[in-house]
Protein backbone atom coordinates (compact mmCIF):
# COMPACT_ATOMS: atom_id res chain seq x y z
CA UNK A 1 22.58 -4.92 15.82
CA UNK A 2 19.89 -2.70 13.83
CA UNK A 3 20.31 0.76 13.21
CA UNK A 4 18.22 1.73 16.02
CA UNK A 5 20.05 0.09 18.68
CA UNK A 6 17.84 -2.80 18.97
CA UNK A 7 18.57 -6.94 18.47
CA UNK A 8 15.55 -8.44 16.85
CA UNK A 9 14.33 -11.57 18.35
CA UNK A 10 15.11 -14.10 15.33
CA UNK A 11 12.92 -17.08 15.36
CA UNK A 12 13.38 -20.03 13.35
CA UNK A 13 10.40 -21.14 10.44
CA UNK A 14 9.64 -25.02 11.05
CA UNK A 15 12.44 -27.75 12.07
CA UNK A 16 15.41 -27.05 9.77
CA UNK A 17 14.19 -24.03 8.14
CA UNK A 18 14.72 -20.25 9.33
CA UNK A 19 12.94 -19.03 6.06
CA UNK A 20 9.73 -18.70 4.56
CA UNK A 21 11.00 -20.24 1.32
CA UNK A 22 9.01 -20.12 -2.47
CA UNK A 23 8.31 -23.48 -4.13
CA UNK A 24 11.33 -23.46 -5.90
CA UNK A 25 13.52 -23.13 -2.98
CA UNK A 26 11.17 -25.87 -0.63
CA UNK A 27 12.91 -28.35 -3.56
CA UNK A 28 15.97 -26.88 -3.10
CA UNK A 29 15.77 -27.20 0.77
CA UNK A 30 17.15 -23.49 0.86
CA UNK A 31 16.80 -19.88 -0.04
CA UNK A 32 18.07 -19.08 -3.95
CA UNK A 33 18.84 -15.23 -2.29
CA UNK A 34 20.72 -16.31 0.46
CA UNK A 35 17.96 -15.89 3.51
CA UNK A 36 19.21 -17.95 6.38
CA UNK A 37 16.80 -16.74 8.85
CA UNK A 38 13.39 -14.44 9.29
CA UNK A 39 11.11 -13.10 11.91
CA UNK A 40 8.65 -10.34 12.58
CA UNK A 41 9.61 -7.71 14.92
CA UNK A 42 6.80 -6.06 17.74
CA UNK A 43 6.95 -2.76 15.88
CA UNK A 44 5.79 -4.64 12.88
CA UNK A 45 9.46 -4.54 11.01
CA UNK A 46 10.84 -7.89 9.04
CA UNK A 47 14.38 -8.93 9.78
CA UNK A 48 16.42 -11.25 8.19
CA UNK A 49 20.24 -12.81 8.12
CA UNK A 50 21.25 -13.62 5.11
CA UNK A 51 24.24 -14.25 2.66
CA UNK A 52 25.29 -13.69 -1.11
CA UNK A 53 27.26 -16.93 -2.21
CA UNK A 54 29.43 -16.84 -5.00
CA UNK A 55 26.97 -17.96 -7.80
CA UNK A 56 25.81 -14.22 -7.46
CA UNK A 57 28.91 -12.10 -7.56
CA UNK A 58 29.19 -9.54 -9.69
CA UNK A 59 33.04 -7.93 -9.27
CA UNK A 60 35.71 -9.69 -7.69
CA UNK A 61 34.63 -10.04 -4.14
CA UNK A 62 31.11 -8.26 -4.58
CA UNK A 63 27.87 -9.12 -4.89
CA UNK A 64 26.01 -8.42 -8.70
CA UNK A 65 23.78 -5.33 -8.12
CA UNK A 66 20.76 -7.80 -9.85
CA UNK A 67 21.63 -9.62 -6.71
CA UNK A 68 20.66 -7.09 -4.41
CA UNK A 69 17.41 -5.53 -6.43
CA UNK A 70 16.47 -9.37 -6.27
CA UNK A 71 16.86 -9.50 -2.58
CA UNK A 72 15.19 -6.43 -1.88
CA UNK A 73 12.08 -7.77 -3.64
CA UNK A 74 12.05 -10.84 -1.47
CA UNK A 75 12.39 -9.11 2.15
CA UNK A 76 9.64 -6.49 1.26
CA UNK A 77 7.38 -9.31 -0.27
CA UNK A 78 7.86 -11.54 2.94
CA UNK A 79 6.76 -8.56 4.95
CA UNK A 80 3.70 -8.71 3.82
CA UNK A 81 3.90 -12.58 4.41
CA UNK A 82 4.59 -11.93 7.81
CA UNK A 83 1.33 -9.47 7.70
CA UNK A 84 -0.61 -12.23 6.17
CA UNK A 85 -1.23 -10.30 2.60
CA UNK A 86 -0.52 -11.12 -0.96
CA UNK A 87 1.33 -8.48 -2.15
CA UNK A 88 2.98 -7.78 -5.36
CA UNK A 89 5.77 -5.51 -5.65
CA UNK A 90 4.80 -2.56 -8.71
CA UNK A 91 8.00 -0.61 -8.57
CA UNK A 92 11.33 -0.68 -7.11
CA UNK A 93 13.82 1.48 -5.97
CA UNK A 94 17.43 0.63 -5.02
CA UNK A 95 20.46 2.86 -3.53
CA UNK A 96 23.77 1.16 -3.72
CA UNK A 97 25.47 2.83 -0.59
CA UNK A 98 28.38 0.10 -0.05
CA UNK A 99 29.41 -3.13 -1.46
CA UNK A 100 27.74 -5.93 -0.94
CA UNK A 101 30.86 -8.55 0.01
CA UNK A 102 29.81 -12.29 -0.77
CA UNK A 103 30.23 -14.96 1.77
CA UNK A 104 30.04 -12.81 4.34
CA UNK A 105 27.03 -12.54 7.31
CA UNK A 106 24.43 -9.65 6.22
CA UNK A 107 21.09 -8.80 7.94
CA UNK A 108 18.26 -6.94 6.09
CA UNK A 109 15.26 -5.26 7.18
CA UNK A 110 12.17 -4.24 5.90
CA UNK A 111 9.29 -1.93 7.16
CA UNK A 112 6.05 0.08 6.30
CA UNK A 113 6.62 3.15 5.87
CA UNK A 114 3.30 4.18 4.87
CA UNK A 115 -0.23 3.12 3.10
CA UNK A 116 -2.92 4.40 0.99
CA UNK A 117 -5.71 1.63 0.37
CA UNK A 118 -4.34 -1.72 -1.13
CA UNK A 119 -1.00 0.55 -2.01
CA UNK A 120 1.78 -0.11 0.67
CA UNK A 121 5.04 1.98 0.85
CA UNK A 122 7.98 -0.56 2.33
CA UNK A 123 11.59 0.32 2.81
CA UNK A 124 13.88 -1.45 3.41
CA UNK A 125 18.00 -2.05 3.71
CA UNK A 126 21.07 -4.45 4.14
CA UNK A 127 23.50 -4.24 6.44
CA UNK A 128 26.83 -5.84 6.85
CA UNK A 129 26.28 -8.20 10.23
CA UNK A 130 29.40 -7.36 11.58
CA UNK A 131 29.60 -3.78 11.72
CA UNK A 132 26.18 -2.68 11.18
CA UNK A 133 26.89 -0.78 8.11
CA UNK A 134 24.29 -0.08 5.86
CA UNK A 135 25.38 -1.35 2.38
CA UNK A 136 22.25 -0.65 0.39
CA UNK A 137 18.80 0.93 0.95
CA UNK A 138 15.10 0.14 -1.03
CA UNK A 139 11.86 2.02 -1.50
CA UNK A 140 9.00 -0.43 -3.14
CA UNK A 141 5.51 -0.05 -3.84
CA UNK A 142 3.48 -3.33 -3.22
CA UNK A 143 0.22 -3.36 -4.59
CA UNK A 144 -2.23 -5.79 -2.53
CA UNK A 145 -3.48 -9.04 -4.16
CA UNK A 146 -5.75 -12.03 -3.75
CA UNK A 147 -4.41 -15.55 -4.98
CA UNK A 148 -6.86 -15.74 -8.08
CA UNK A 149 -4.13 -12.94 -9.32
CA UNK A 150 -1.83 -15.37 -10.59
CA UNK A 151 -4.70 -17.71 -12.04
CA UNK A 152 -5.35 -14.47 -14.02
CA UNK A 153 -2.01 -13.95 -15.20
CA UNK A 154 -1.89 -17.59 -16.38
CA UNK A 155 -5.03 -16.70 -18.32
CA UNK A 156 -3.36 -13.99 -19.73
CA UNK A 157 -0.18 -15.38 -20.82
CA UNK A 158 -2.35 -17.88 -22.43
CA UNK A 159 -4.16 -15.14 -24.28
CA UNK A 160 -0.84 -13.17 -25.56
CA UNK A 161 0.80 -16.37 -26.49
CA UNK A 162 -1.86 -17.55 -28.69
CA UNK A 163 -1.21 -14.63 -31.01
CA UNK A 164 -3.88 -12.18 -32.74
CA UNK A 165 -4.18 -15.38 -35.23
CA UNK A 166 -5.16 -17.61 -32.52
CA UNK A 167 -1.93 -19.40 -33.02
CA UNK A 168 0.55 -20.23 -30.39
């Protein structure tokens, strides 16, 4: 249950996956941050169920706060995914309110809360499944992009690498 009272209506992604999932992950056949499950809500909010194994706690029993920052950048990136936009996230900000237990069912949500040309405002937060207790909250900026922005940043690793001697 959300915050507001509602259920969202989760709906798996393709045959055995409930995820969008990265590259990486597709080879891995699962989510790296723990998403189990996604879907787009009718008032335009993401929701997700996920999980923090044990290769990310942090104290005994807890997930690492990197963890959480990490999972907070994924759930407001796949919103606007879900939106069908490229968007990068330009700043984060996270409020540890609870912790974060590992192995344990979570759900997460993210939403717009506001937009100023190719600038979007998304919050977002993660909740402990069974109780509906928020455990964390997130403000991010995500700053609209088209694909050729990562054959740019290629080109400009390439540049920095190479040195001001034109070595690498």
């Amino acid at each position: 249950m959300q915050p507001n009272g509602t259920e969202p209506n989760w709906k798996p992604v393709g045959d055995d996956l409930f995820a969008v999932l990265c590259p990486p992950c597709r080879q891995l056949g699962r989510c790296r941050m723990g998403m189990e499950e996604e879907t787009l809500a009718a008032d335009g909010s993401a929701h997700y169920r996920l999980r923090c194994g044990p290769e990310h706690e942090g104290g005994p029993g807890v997930a690492h706060g990197g963890w959480i920052s990490g999972v907070f950048v994924e759930i407001v990136g796949h919103l606007a995914v879900q939106m069908e936009q490229l968007a990068v996230t330009g700043a984060l900000s996270v409020t540890y309110r609870k912790p974060v237990p590992i192995n344990r069912p979570l759900t997460a949500r993210a939403w717009l809360a506001g937009k100023d040309g190719g600038k979007w405002t998304v919050e977002g937060s993660i909740h402990l499944a069974s109780s509906g207790t928020e455990l964390a909250h997130a403000t991010a900026l995500l700053v609209e992009r088209e694909m050729s922005h990562y054959t740019r940043a290629r080109e400009w690793l390439g540049r920095e690498e190479a040195g001001s001697d034109g070595t690498a």
